[in-house]
Protein backbone atom coordinates (compact mmCIF):
# COMPACT_ATOMS: atom_id res chain seq x y z
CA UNK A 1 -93.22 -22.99 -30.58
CA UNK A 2 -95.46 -25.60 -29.75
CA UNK A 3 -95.08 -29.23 -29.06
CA UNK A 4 -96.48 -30.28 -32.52
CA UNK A 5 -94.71 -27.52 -34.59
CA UNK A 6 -91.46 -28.83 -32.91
CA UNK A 7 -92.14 -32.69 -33.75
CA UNK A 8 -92.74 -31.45 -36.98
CA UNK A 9 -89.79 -29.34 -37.33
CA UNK A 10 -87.48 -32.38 -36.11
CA UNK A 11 -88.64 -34.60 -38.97
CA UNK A 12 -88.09 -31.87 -41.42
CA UNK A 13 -84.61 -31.88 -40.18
CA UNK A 14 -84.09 -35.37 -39.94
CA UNK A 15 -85.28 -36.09 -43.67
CA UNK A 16 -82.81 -33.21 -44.66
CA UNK A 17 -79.70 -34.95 -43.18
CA UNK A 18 -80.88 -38.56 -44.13
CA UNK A 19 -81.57 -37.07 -47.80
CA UNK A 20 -78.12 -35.25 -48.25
CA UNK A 21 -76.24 -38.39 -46.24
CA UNK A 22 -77.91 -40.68 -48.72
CA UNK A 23 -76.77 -37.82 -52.05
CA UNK A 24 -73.48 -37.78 -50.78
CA UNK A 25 -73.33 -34.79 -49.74
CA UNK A 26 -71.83 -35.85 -46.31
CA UNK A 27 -68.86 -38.00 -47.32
CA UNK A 28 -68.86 -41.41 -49.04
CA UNK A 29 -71.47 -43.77 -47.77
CA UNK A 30 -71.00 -47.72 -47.81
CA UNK A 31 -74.17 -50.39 -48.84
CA UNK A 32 -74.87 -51.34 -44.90
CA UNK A 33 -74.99 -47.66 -44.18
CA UNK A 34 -77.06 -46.61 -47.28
CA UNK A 35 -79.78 -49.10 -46.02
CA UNK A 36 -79.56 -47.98 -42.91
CA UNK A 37 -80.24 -44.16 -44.11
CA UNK A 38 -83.13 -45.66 -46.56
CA UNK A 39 -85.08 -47.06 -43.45
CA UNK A 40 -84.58 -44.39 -41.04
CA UNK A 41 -86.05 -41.82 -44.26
CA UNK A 42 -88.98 -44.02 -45.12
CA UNK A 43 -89.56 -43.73 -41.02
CA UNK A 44 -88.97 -40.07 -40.29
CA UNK A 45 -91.23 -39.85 -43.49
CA UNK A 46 -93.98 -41.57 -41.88
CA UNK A 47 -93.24 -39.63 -38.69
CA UNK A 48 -93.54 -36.41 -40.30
CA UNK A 49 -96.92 -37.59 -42.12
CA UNK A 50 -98.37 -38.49 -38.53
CA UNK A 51 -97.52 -36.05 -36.82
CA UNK A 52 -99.02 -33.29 -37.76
């Protein structure tokens, strides 16, 4: 796999987890958390969009 296809398959990833952690799907999530999770998936969102 190359270099790219692996950035690209980390973000993928990453926008799973921050997507289920933010549907509760992971436990019960608190407000300073939550906002925390909304600004790392608007990131990894961007990431994903510039990377490849």
């Amino acid at each position: 796999m190359s270099l790219e296809q692996n950035d690209r398959h980390h973000w993928i990833e990453e926008i799973a987890f921050l997507e289920a952690r933010l549907n509760g799907s992971q436990g019960d999530i608190d407000q300073e958390d939550r906002a925390a999770c909304e600004e790392a998936l608007k990131a990894a969102k961007i990431n994903l969009a510039t990377c490849c």
